[in-house]
Protein backbone atom coordinates (compact mmCIF):
# COMPACT_ATOMS: atom_id res chain seq x y z
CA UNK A 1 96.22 86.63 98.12
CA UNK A 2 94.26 83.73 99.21
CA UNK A 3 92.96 84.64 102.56
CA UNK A 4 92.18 81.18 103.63
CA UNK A 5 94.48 79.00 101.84
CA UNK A 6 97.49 81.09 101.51
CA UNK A 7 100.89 80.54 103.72
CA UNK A 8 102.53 82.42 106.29
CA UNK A 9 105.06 83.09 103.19
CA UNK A 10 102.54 84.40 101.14
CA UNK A 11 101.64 87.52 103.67
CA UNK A 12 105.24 88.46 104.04
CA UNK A 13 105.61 88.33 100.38
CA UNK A 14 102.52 90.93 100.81
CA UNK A 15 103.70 93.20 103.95
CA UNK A 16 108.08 93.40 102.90
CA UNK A 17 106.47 94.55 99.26
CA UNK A 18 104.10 97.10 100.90
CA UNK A 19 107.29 98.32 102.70
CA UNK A 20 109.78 98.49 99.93
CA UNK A 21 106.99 100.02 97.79
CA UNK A 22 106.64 102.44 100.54
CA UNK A 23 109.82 102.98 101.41
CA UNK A 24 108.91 103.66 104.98
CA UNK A 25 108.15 107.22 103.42
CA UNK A 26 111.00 108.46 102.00
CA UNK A 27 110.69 107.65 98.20
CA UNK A 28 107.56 106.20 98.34
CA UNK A 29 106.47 105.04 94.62
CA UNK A 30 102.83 104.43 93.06
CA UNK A 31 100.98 101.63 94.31
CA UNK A 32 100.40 99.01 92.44
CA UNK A 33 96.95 97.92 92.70
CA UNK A 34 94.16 100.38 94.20
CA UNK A 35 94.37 101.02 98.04
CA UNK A 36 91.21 100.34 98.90
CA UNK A 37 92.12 96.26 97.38
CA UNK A 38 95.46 96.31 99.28
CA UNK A 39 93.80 97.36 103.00
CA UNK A 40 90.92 94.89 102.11
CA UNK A 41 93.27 91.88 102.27
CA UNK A 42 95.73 93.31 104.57
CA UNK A 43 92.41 93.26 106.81
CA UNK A 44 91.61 89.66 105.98
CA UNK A 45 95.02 88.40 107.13
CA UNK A 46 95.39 90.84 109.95
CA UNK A 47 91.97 88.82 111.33
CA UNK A 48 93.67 85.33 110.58
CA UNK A 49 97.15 86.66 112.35
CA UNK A 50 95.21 88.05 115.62
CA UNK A 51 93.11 85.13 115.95
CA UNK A 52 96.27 82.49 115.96
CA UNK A 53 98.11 85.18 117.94
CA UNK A 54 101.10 85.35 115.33
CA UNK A 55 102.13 88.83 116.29
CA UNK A 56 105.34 88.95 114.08
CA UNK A 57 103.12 89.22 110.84
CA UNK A 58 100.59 90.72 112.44
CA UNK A 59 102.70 94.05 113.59
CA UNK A 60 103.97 93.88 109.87
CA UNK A 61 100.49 93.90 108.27
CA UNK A 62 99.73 96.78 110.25
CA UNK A 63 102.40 98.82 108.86
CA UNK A 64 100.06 99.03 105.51
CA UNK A 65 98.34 101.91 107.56
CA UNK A 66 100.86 104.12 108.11
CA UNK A 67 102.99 103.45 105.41
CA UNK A 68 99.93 104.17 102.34
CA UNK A 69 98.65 106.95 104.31
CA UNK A 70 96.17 105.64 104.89
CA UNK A 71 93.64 106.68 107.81
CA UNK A 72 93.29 103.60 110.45
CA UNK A 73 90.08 101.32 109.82
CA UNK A 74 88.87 100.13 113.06
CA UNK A 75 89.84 96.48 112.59
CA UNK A 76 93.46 98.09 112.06
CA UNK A 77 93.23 100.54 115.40
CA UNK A 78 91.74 97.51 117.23
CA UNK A 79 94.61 95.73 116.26
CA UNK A 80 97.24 97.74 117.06
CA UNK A 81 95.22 97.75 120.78
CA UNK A 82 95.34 94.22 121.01
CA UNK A 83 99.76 94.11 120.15
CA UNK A 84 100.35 97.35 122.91
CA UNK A 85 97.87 95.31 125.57
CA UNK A 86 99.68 91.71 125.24
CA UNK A 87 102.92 93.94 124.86
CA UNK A 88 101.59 95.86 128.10
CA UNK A 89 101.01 92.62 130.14
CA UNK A 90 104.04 90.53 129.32
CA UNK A 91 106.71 93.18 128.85
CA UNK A 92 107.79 92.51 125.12
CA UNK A 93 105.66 91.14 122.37
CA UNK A 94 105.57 87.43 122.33
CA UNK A 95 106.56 85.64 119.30
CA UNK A 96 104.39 82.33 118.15
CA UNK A 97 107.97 80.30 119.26
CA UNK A 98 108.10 82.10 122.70
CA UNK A 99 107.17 79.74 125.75
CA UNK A 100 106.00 82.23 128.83
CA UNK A 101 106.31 79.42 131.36
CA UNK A 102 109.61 78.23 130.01
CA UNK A 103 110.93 82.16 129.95
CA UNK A 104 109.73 83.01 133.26
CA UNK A 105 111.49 79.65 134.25
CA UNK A 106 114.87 81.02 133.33
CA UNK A 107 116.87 83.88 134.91
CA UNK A 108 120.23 86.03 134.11
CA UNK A 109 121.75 85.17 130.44
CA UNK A 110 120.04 82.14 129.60
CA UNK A 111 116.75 84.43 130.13
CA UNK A 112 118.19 87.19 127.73
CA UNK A 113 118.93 84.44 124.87
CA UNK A 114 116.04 82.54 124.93
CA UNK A 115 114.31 86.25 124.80
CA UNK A 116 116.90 87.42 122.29
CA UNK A 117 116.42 83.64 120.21
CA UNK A 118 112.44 83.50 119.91
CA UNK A 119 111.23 87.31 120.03
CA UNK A 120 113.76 89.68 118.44
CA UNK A 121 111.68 90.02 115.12
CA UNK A 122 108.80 90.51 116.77
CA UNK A 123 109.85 93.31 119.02
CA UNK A 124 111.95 94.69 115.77
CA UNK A 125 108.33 94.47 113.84
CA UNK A 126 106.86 96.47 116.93
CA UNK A 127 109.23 99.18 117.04
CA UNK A 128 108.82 99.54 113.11
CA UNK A 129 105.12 99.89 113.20
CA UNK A 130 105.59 102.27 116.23
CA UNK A 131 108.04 104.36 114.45
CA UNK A 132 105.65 104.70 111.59
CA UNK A 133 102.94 105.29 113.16
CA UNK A 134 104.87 108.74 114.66
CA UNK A 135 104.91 110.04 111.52
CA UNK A 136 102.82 113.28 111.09
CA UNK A 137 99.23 112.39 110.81
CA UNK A 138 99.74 108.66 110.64
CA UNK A 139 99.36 108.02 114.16
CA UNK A 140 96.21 104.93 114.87
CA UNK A 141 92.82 106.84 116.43
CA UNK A 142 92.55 107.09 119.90
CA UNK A 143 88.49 105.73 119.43
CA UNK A 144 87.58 103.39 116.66
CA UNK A 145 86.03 104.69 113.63
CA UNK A 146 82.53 104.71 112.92
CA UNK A 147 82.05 104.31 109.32
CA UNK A 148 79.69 101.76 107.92
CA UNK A 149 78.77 100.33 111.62
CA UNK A 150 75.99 97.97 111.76
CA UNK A 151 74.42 98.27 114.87
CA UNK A 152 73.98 94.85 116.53
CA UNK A 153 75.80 92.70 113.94
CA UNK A 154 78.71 92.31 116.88
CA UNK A 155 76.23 90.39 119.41
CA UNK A 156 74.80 88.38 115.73
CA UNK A 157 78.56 87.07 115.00
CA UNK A 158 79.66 86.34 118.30
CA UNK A 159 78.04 83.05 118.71
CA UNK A 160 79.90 81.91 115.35
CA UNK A 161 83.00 82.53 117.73
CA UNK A 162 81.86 80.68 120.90
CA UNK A 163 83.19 77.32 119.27
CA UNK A 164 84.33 75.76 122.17
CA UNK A 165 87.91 76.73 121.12
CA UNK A 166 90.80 78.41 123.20
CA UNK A 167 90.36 82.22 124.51
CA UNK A 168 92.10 84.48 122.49
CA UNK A 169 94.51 87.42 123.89
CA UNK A 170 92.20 89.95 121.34
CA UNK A 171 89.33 89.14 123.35
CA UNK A 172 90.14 90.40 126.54
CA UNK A 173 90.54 93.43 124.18
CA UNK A 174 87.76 93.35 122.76
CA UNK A 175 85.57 92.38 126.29
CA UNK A 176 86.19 96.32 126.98
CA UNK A 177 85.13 97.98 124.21
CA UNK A 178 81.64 99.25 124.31
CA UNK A 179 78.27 98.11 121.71
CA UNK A 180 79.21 100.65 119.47
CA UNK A 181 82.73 99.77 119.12
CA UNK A 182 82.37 95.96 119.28
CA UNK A 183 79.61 96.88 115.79
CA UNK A 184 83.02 98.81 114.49
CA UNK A 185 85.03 95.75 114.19
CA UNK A 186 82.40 93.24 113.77
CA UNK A 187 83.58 92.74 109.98
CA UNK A 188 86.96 91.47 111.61
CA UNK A 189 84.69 89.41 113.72
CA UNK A 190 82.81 88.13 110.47
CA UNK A 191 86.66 86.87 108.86
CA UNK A 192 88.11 85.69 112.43
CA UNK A 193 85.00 82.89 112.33
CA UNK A 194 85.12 82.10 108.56
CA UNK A 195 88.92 81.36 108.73
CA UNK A 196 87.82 79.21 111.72
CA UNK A 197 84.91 77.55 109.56
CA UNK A 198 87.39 77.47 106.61
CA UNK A 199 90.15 75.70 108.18
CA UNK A 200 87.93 73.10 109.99
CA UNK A 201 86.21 72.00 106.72
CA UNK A 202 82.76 73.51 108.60
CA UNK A 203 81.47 74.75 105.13
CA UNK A 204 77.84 74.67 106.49
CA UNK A 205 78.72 76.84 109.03
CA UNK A 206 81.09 78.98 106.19
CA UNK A 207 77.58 79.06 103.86
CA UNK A 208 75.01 80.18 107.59
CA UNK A 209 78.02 82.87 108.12
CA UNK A 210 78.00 84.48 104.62
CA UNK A 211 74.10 84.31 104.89
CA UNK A 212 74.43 86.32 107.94
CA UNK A 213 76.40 88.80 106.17
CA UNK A 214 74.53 88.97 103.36
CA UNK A 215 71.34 90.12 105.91
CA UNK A 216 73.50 92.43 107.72
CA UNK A 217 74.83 94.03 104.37
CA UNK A 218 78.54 92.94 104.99
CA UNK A 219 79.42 90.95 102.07
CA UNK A 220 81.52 93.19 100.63
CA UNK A 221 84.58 92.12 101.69
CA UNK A 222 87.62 90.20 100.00
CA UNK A 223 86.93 87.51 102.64
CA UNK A 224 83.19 87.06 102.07
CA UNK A 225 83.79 86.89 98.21
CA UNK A 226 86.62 84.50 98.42
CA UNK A 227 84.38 82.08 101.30
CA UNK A 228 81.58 82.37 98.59
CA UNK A 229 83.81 81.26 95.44
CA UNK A 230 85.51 78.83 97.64
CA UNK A 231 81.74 77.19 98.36
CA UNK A 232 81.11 77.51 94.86
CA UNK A 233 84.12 75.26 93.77
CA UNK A 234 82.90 72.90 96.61
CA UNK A 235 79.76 72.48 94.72
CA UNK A 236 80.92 72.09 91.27
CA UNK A 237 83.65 69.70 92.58
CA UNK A 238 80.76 67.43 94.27
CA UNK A 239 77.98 67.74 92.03
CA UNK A 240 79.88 67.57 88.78
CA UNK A 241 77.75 70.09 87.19
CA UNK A 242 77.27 74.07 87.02
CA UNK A 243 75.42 75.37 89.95
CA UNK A 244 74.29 78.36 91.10
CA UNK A 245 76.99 80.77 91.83
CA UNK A 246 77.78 81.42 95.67
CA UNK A 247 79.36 84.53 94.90
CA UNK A 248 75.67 85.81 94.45
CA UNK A 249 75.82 86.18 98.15
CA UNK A 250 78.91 88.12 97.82
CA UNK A 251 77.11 90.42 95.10
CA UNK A 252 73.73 90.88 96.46
């Protein structure tokens, strides 16, 4: 996929094949590219869906999980945190359509079909994912995995975040979580502010972000290699001659 450029269309296209590939478990059939690819840009998207608080394809992306057998990364358990916490506070999981003030505004039936109207799939998507994740051994960790933590890169992304922009619901998620779990997700921290770079033409700050990464050892991601090639066809498109490739960054 193309993790910064690609549509909304483009992940479903990604999460319905994941399930009919799956099968939900019954007949499940061979994947067809490795595993470790598939969760590496179901992770890149998953950061993209939290951060604009689509939680229709987020919920579906998380279904990759369960339905590879796969074991929960911690961006993937923080995730499904952040759906059951906005699920917790509002009652159902909001839809990008829903309007709070204009639901809590209605009462009887015409509060049922405006419910029924913008947030069906969503709470569909949610019962899916929770359904899956019931399956024996496929359930999301009750503390966030450990592997590969950096310890401190967290608090060194976090002021790539503070851009002035709207609070996010995954925040007040992740405000709770302790050092060493906020260093557990801190590679979904890493993709949350490139897309933000990325879709605000900020390439300077996309080029001081992969830097970062590249110090901290966390360039070895689909969305670091795919920020560094997308710099690189900046440069060749402006300079109108071969540079130096910004993958490097990606490679080193």
């Amino acid at each position: 996929m193309d993790l910064f450029g690609g549509t909304r269309e483009d992940i479903y296209a990604f999460t319905h094949a994941v399930m009919y590939t799956a099968d939900f478990n019954i007949r499940p059939t061979p994947l067809p590219r490795s595993r470790e690819v598939l969760l590496g840009e179901a992770e890149a998207v998953l950061a993209r869906a939290l951060d604009s608080e689509d939680y229709d394809i987020g919920g579906e992306l998380l279904l990759t999980w369960p339905l590879t057998g796969t074991t929960w990364s911690a961006a993937a358990a923080f995730g499904f945190r952040v759906l059951a916490d906005v699920e917790d506070q509002v009652g159902f999981l909001p839809a990008a359509a829903t309007r709070l003030d204009r639901l809590n505004a209605l009462q009887g039936e015409a509060r049922g079909e405006y419910l029924t109207a913008t947030a069906y799939h969503t709470a569909y998507v949610m019962g899916l994912l929770c359904a899956a994740a019931l399956a024996p051994d496929r359930e999301p960790p009750q503390r966030l995995p450990f592997e590969d933590v950096v310890p401190g890169s967290a608090a060194a992304i976090l002021p790539f975040l503070d851009d002035g922009s709207r609070r996010r619901h995954w925040q007040d998620t992740f405000d709770r979580l302790s050092v060493t779990d906020r260093d557990a997700v801190s590679r979904l921290l890493l993709t949350i502010a490139l897309h933000r770079r990325v879709a605000t033409h900020d390439f300077a700050g996309v080029a001081k972000l992969l830097e970062l990464a590249m110090s901290l050892g966390m360039t070895d991601s689909p969305a670091a290699s795919q920020a560094a090639e997308l710099l690189d066809r900046l440069i060749l498109a402006h300079m109108g001659r071969r540079a130096t490739p910004a993958r490097a960054l990606a490679a080193a």
